[in-house]
Protein backbone atom coordinates (compact mmCIF):
# COMPACT_ATOMS: atom_id res chain seq x y z
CA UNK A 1 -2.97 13.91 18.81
CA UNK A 2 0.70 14.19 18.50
CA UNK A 3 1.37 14.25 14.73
CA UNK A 4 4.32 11.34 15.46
CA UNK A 5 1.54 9.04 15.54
CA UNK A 6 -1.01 7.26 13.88
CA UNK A 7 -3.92 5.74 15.19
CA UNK A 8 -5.31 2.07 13.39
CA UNK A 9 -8.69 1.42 14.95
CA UNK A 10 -10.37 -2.03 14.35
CA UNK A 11 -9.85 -6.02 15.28
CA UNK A 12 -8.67 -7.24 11.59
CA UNK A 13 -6.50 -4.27 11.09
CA UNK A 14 -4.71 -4.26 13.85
CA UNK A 15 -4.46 -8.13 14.09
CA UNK A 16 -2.75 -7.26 10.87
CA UNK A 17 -0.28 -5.06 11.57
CA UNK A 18 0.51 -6.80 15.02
CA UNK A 19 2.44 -9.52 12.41
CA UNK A 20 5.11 -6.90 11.58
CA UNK A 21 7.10 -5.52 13.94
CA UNK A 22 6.01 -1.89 15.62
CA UNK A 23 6.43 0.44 18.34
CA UNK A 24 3.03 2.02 20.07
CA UNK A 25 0.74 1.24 22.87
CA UNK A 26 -2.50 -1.04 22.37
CA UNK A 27 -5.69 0.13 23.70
CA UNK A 28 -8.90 -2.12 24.37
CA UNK A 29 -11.85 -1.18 26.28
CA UNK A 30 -12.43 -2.45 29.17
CA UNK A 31 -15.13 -5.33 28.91
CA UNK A 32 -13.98 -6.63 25.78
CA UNK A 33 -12.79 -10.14 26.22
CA UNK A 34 -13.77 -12.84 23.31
CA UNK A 35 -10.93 -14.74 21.62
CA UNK A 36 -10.27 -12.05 18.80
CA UNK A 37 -9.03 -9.99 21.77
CA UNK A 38 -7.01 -12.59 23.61
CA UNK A 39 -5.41 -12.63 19.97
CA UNK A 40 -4.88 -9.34 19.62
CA UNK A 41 -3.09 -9.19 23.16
CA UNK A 42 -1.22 -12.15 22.53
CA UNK A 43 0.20 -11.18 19.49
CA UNK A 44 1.16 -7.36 20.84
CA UNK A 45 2.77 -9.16 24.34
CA UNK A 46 4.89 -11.11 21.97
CA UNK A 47 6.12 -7.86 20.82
CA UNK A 48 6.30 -6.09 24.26
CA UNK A 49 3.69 -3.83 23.41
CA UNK A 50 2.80 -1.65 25.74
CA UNK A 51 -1.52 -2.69 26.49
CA UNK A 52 -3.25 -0.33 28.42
CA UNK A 53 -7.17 -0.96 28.84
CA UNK A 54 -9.50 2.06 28.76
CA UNK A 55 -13.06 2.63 30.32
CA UNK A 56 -16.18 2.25 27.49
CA UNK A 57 -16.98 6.57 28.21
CA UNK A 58 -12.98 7.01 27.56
CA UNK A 59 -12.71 4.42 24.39
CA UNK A 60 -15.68 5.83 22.69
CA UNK A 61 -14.54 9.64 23.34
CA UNK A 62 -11.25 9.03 21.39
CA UNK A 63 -12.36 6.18 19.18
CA UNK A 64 -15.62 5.34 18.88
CA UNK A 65 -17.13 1.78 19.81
CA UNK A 66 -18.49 1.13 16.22
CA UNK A 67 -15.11 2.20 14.81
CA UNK A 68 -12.87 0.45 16.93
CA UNK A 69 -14.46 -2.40 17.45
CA UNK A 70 -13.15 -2.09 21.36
CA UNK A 71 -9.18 -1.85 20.15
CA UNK A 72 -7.08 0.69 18.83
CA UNK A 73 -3.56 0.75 17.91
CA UNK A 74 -1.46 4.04 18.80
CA UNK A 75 1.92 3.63 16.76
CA UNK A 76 5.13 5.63 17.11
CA UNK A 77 5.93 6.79 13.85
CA UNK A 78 8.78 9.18 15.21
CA UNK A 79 11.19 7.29 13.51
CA UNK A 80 11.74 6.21 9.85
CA UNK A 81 10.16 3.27 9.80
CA UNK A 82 11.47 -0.01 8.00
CA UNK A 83 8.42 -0.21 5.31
CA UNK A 84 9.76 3.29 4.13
CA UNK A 85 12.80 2.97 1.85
CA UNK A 86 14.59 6.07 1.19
CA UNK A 87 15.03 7.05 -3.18
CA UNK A 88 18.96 6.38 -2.29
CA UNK A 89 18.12 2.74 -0.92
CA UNK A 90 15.50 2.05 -3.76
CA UNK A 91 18.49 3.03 -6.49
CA UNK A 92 20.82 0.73 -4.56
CA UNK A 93 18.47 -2.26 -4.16
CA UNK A 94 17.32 -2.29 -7.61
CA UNK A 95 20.80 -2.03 -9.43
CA UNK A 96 22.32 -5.35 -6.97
CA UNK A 97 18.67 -7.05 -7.54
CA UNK A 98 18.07 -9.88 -10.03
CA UNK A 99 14.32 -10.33 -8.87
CA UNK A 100 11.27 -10.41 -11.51
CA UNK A 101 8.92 -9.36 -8.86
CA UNK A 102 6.69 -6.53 -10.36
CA UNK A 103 6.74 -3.14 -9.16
CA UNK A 104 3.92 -0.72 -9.13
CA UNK A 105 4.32 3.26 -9.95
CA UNK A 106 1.40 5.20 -8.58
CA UNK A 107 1.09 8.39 -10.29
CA UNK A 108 -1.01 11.11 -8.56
CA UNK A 109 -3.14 8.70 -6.60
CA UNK A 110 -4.45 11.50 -3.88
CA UNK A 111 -7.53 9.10 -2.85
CA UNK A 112 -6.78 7.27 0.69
CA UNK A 113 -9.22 4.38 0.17
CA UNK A 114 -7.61 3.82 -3.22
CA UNK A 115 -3.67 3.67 -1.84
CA UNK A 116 -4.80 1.41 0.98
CA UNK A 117 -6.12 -0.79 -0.98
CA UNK A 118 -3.61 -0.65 -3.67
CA UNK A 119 -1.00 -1.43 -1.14
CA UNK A 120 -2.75 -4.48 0.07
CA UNK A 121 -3.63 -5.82 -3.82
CA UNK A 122 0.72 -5.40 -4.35
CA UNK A 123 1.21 -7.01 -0.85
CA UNK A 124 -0.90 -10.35 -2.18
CA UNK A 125 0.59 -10.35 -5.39
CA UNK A 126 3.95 -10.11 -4.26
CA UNK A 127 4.70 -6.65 -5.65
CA UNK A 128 8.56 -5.65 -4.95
CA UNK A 129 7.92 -1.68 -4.25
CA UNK A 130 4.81 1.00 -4.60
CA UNK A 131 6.58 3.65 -5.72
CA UNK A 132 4.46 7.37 -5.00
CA UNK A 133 5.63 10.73 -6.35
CA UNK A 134 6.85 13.04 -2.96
CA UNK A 135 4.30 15.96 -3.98
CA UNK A 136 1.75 14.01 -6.05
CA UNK A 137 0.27 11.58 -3.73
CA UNK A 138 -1.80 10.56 -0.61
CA UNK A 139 0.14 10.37 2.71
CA UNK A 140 0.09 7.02 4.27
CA UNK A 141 -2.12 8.04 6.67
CA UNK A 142 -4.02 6.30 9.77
CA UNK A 143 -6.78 5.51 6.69
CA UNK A 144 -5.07 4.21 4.15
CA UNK A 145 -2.87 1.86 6.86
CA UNK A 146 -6.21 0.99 8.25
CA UNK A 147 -8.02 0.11 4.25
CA UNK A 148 -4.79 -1.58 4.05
CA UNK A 149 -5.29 -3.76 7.01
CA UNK A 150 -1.63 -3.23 7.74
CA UNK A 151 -0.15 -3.93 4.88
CA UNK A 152 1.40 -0.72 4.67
CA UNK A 153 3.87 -2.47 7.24
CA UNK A 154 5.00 -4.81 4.81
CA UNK A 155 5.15 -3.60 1.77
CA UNK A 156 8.05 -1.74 0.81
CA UNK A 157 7.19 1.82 -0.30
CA UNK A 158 9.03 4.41 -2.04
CA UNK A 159 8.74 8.02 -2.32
CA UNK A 160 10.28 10.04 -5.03
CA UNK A 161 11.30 12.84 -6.53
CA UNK A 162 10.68 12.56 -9.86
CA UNK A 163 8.17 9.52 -11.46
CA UNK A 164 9.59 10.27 -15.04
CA UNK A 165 13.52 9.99 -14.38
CA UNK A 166 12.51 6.85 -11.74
CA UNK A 167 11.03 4.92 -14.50
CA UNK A 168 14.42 5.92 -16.72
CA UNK A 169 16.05 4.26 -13.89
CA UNK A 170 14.27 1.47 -13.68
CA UNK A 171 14.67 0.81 -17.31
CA UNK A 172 18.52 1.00 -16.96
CA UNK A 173 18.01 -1.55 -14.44
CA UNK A 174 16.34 -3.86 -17.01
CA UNK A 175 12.54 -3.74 -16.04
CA UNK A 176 9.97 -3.06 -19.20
CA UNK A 177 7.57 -0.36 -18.04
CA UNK A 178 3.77 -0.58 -18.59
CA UNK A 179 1.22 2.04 -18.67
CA UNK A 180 -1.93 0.99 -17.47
CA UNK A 181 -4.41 2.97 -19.41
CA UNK A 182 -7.89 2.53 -21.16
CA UNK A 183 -6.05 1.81 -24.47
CA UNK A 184 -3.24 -0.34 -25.61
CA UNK A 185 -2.31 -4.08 -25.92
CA UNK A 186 -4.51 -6.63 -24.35
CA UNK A 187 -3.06 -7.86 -21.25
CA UNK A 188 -4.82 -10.92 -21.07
CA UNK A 189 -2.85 -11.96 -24.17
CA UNK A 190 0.54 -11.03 -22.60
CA UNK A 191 3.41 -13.00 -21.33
CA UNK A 192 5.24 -10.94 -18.70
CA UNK A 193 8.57 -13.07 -18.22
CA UNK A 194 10.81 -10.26 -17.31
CA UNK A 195 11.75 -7.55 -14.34
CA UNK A 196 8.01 -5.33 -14.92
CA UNK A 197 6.79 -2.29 -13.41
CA UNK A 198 3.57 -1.11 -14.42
CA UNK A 199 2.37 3.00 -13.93
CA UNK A 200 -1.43 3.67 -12.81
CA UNK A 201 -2.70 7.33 -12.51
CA UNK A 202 -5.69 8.80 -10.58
CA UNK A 203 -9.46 7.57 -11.63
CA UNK A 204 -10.44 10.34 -13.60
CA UNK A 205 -7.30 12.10 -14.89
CA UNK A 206 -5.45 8.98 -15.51
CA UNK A 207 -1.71 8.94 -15.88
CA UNK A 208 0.05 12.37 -16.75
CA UNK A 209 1.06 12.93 -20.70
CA UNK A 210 4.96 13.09 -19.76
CA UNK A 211 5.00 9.97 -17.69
CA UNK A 212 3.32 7.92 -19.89
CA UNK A 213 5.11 9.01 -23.14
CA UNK A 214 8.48 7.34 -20.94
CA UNK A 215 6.79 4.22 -20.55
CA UNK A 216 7.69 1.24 -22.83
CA UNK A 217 4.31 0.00 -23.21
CA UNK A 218 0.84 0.80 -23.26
CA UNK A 219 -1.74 -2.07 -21.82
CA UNK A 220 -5.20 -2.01 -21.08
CA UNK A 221 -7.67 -4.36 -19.34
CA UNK A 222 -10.08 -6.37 -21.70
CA UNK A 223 -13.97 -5.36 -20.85
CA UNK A 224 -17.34 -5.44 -22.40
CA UNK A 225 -17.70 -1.72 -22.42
CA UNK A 226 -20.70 -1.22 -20.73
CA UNK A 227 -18.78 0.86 -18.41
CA UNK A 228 -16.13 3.43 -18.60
CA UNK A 229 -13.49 2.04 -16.08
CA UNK A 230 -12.97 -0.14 -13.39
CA UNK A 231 -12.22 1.28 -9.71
CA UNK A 232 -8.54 1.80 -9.41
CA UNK A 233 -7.73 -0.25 -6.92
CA UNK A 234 -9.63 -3.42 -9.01
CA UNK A 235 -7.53 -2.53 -11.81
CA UNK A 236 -4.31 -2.89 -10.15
CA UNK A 237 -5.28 -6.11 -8.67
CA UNK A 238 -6.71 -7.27 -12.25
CA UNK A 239 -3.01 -5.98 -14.01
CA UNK A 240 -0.62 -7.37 -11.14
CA UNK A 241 -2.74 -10.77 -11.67
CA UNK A 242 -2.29 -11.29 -15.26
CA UNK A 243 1.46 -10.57 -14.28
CA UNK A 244 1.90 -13.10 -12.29
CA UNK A 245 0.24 -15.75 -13.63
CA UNK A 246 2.29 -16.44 -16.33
């Protein structure tokens, strides 16, 4: 497949991303005709989607019935697209910006499930930016928009150079950076009434020495210690909502 595109396979995701604005061509197998279809082909004819329906032999030789559900999404990713902000636009937004929406710093997070669904959790909460490190990171990939269920398409994400000097720039911008580890202040017991960003690192290896040593704070989620950790992704969504609940 030609490596301009990505392919999101399934009814919910691509109902999803059919809410933001894209470029590709809609597939659905021939046959397929409840009212989760007739939605789906709704919403892409409101966007002048190209729709092109396939024969079941065809569909399940590219996608796969049980995958797909009987729709896939082919989108043009040839151009920069407007959920990607460039580290010159991110700089400019966030030294005009006045906004206490949190941001979230993603340090190392190579697994796809876990950046789909961390992009979702920000997405609900209302999260200003994901930033990811340029050489430290999963791609956003035809996965992790698909764990996502098309967030990815709203959410405004970031790619930098360097996480370390970013979250020097962010403080210089006013926001009080947290590191989300296994030790640290209670965040349950914390008022968050400022611009925040808060730093998670892989499951496992957790965030890197240097990065957290530049963060402001430490935090860590209250738990009865019968287990090690939580799964990433519940950890951001547990952090971002004792954020925003204040």
């Amino acid at each position: 497949m030609d490596e301009n595109f990505s392919v999101v396979y399934g009814r919910n995701p691509v109902r999803e991303i059919l809410k933001t604005k894209v470029n590709g061509t809609l597939h659905i197998q021939k046959g397929a005709n409840d009212f989760q279809i007739k939605d789906i082909v709704k919403a892409a004819e409101a966007q002048k989607i190209e729709i092109v329906y396939v024969d079941k032999a065809t569909f399940d030789k590219f996608y796969g019935s049980k995958i797909s559900q009987g729709v896939a999404l082919k989108i043009d990713g040839s151009k920069n697209p407007a959920y990607l902000k460039t580290e010159e636009e991110f700089d400019a937004e966030i030294s005009e910006s006045e906004s206490t929406d949190p941001i979230v710093i993603l340090d190392g997070v190579k697994d796809v499930g876990n950046l789909g669904a961390i992009i979702r959790t920000s997405l609900l909460f209302g999260v200003a930016y994901v930033i990811l490190p340029k050489n430290n990171s999963a791609p956003i990939s035809d996965l992790v928009i698909k764990r996502s269920a098309g967030a990815v398409f709203q959410m405004k994400i970031v790619y930098v150079t360097n996480i370390s000097n970013t979250i020097e720039k962010l403080k210089k911008n006013g926001y009080w950076v947290y590191a989300a580890s296994g030790e640290g202040a209670d965040i349950s017991k914390m008022k968050f009434d400022g611009k925040s960003a808060f730093v998670f690192g892989e499951e496992g290896s957790g965030i890197r020495p240097l990065v957290k040593k530049n963060c402001d704070q430490i935090v860590k989620i209250p738990t009865n210690g019968k287990l090690d950790s939580l799964n990433l992704s519940v950890s951001v969504g547990v952090v971002l909502y004792e954020a925003t609940r204040t």
